[in-house]
N, C-alpha and C. Protein backbone atom coordinates (compact mmCIF):
# COMPACT_ATOMS: atom_id res chain seq x y z
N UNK A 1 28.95 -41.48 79.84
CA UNK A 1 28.03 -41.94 78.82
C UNK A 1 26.62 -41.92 79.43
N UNK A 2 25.73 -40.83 78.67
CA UNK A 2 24.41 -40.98 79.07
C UNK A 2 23.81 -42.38 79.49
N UNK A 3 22.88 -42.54 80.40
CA UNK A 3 21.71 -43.67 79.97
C UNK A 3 20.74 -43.24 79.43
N UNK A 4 20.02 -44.21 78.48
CA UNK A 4 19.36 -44.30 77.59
C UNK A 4 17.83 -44.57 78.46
N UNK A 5 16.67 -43.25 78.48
CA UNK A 5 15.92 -43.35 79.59
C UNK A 5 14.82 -44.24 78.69
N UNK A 6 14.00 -45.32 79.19
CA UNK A 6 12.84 -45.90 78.82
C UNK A 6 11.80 -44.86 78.08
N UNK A 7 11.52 -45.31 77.24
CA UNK A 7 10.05 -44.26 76.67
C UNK A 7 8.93 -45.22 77.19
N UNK A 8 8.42 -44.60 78.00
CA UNK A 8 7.22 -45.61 78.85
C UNK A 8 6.11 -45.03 78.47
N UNK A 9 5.62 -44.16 77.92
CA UNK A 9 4.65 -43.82 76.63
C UNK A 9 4.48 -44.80 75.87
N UNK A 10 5.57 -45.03 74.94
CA UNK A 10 5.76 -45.27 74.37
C UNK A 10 5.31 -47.01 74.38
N UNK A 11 6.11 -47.60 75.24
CA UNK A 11 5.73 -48.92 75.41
C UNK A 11 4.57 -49.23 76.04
N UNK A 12 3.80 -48.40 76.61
CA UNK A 12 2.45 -48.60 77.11
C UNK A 12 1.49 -48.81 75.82
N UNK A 13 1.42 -47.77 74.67
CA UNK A 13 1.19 -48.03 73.46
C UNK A 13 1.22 -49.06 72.78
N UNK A 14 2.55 -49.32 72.65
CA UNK A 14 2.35 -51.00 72.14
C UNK A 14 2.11 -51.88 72.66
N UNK A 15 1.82 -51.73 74.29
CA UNK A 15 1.14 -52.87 74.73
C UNK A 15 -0.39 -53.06 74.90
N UNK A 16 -0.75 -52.02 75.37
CA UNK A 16 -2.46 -51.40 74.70
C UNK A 16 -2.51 -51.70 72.88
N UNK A 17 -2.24 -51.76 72.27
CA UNK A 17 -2.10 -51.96 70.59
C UNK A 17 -2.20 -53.57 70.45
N UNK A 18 -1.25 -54.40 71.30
CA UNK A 18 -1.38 -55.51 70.98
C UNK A 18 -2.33 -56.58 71.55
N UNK A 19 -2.98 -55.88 72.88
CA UNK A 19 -3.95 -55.80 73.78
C UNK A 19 -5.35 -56.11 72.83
N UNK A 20 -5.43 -54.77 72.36
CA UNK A 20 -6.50 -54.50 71.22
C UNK A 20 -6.64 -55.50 70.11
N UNK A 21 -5.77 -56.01 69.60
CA UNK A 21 -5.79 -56.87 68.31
C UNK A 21 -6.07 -58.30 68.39
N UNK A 22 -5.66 -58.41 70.12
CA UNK A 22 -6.26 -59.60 70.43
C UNK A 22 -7.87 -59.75 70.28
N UNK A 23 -8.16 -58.58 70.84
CA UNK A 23 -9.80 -58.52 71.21
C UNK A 23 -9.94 -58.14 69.58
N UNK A 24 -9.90 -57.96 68.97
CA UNK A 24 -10.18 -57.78 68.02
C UNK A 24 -10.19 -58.81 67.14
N UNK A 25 -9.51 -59.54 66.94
CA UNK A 25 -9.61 -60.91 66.73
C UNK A 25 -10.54 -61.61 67.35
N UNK A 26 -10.78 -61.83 68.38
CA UNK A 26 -11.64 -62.27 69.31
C UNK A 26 -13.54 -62.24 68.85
N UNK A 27 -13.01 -61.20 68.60
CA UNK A 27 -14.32 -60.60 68.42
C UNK A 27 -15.03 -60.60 66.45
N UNK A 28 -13.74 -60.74 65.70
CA UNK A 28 -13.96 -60.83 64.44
C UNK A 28 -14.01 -62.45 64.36
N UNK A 29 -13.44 -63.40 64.99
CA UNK A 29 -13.74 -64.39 65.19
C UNK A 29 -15.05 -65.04 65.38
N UNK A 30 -15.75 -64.37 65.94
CA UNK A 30 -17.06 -64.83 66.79
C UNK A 30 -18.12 -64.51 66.08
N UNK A 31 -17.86 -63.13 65.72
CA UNK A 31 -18.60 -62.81 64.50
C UNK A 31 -19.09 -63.75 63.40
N UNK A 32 -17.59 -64.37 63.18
CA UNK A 32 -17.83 -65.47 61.87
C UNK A 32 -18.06 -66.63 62.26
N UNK A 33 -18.10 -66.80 63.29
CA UNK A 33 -18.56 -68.71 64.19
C UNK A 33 -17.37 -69.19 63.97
N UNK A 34 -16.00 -68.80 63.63
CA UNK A 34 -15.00 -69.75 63.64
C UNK A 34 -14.46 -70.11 65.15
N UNK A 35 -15.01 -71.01 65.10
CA UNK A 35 -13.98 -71.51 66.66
C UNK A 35 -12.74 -71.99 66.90
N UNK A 36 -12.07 -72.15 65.84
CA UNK A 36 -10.49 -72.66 66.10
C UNK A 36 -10.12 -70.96 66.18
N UNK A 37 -10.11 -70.14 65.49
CA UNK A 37 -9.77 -68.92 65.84
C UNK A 37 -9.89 -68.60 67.00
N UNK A 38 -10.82 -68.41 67.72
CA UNK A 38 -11.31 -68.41 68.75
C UNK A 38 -10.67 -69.40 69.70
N UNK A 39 -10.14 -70.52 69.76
CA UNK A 39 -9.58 -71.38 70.54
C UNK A 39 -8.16 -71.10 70.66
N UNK A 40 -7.55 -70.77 69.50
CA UNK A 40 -6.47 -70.07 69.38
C UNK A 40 -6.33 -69.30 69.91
N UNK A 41 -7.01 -67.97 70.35
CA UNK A 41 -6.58 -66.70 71.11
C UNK A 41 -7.16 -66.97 72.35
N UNK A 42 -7.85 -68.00 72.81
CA UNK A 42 -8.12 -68.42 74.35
C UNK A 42 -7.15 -68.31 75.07
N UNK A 43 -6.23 -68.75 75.13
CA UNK A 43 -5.23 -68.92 76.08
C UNK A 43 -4.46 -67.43 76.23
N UNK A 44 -4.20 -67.09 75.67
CA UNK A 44 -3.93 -65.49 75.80
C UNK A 44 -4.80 -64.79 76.09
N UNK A 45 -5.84 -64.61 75.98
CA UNK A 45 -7.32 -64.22 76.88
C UNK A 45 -7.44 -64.29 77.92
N UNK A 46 -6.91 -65.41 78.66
CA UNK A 46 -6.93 -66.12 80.01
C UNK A 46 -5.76 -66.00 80.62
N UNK A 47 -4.71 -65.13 80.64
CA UNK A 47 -3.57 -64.80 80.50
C UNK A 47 -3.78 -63.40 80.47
N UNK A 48 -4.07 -62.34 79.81
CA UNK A 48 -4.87 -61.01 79.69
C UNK A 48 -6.22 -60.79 81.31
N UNK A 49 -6.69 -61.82 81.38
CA UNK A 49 -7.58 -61.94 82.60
C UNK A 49 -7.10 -61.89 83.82
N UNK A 50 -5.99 -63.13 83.83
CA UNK A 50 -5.42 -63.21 85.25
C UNK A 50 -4.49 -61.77 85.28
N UNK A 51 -3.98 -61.34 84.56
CA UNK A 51 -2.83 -60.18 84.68
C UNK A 51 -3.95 -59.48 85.13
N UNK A 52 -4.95 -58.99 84.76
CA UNK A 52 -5.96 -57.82 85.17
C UNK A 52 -6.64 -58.59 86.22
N UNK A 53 -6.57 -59.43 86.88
CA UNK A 53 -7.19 -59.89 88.47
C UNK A 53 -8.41 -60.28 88.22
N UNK A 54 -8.56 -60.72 87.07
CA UNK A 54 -9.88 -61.22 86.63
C UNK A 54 -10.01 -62.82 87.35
N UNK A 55 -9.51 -63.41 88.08
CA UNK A 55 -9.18 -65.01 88.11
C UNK A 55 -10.47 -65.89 87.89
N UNK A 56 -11.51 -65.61 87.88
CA UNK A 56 -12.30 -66.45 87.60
C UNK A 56 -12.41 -66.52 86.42
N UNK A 57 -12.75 -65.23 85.52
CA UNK A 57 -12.84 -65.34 84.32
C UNK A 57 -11.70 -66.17 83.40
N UNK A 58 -10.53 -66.19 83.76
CA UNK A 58 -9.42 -66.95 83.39
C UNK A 58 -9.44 -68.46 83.92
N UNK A 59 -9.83 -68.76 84.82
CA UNK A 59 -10.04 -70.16 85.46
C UNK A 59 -10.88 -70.65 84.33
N UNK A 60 -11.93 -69.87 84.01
CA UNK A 60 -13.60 -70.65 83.26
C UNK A 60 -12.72 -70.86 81.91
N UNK A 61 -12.24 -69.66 81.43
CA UNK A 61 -11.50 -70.22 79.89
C UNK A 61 -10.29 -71.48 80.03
N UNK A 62 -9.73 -70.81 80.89
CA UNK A 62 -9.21 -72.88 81.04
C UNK A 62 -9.36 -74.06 81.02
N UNK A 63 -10.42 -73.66 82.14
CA UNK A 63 -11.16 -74.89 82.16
C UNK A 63 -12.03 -75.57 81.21
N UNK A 64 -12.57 -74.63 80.11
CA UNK A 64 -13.14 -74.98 78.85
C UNK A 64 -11.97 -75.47 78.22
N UNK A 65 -10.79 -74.62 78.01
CA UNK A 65 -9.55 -75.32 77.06
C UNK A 65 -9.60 -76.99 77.53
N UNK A 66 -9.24 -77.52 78.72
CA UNK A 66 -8.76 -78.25 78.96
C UNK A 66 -10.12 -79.41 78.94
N UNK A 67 -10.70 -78.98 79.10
CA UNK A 67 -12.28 -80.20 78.66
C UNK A 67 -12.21 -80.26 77.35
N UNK A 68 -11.95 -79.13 76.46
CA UNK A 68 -12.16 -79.47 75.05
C UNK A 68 -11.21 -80.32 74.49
N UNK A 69 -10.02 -80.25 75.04
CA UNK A 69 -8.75 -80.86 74.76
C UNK A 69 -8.45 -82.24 75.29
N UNK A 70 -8.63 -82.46 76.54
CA UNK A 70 -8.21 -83.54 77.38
C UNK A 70 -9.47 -84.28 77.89
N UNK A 71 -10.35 -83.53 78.30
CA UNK A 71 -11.65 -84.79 79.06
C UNK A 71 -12.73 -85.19 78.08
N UNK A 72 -13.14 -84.13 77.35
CA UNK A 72 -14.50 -84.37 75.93
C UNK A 72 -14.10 -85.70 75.03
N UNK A 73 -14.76 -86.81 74.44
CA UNK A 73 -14.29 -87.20 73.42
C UNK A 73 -14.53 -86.01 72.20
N UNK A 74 -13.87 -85.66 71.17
CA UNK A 74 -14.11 -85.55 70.17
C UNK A 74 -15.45 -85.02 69.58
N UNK A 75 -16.28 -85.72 69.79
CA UNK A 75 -17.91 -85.94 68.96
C UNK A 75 -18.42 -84.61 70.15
N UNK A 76 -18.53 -84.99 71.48
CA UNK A 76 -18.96 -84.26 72.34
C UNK A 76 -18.57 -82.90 72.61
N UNK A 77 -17.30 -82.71 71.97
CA UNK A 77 -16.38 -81.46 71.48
C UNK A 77 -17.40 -80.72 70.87
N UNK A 78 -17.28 -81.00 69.73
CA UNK A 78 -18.20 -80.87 68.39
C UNK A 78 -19.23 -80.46 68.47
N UNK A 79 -20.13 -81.00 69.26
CA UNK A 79 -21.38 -80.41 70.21
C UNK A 79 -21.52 -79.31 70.97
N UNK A 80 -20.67 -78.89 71.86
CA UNK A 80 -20.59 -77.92 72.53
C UNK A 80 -20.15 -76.58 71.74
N UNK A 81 -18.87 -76.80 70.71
CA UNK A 81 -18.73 -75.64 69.77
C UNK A 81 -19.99 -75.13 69.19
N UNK A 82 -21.22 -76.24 68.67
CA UNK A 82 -22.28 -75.93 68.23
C UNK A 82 -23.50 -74.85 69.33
N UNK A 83 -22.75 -74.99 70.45
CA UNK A 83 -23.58 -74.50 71.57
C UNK A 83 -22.97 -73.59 72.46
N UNK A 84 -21.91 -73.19 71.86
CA UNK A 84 -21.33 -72.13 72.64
C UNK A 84 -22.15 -70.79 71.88
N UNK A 85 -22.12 -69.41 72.86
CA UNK A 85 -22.85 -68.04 72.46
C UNK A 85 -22.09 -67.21 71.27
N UNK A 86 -22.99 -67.28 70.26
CA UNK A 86 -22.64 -66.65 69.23
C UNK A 86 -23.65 -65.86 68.81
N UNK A 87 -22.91 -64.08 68.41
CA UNK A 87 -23.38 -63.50 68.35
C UNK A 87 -23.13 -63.07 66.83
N UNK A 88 -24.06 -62.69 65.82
CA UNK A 88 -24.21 -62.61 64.77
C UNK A 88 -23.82 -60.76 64.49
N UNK A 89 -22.94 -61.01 63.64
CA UNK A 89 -22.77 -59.56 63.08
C UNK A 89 -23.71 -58.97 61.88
N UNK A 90 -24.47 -57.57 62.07
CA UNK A 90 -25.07 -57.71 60.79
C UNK A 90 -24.85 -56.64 60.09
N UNK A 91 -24.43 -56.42 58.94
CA UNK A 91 -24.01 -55.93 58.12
C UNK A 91 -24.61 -54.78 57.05
């Protein structure tokens, strides 16, 4: 009975594809100032970083997750979303 050889084309594709949709999100996100979107695909961002040996860049998005989540009250949250870099899409 044959083995059944990997299509590694193939799966490189869909992992570049799903790669893309992140950033793409990411980026249609930001566009619109939504930041829960944006908070949402953080962690997989930072995860996408460390796999590519990025470690700082993945450390800094953490470390924002986890201030926004665990050390910020609330109000001071709120503030900083207002002051994070947003770049305006124009149409």
């Amino acid at each position: 009975m044959p083995t059944e050889v990997p299509d590694t084309v193939h799966n490189n594709i869909v992992l570049l594809t799903r790669d893309l949709l992140y950033v793409v999100e990411l980026v249609d996100a930001t566009a619109s100032g939504d930041f829960g979107r944006i908070e949402d695909v953080l962690p997989t961002i930072a995860c996408m970083f460390r796999g590519a040996g990025s470690n700082n860049y993945s450390t800094e998005i953490l470390h924002l997750l986890f201030n926004l989540k665990e050390v910020w009250t609330p109000e001071f949250a709120y503030v900083i979303y207002g002051d994070l870099p947003y770049t305006p899409v124009h149409h």
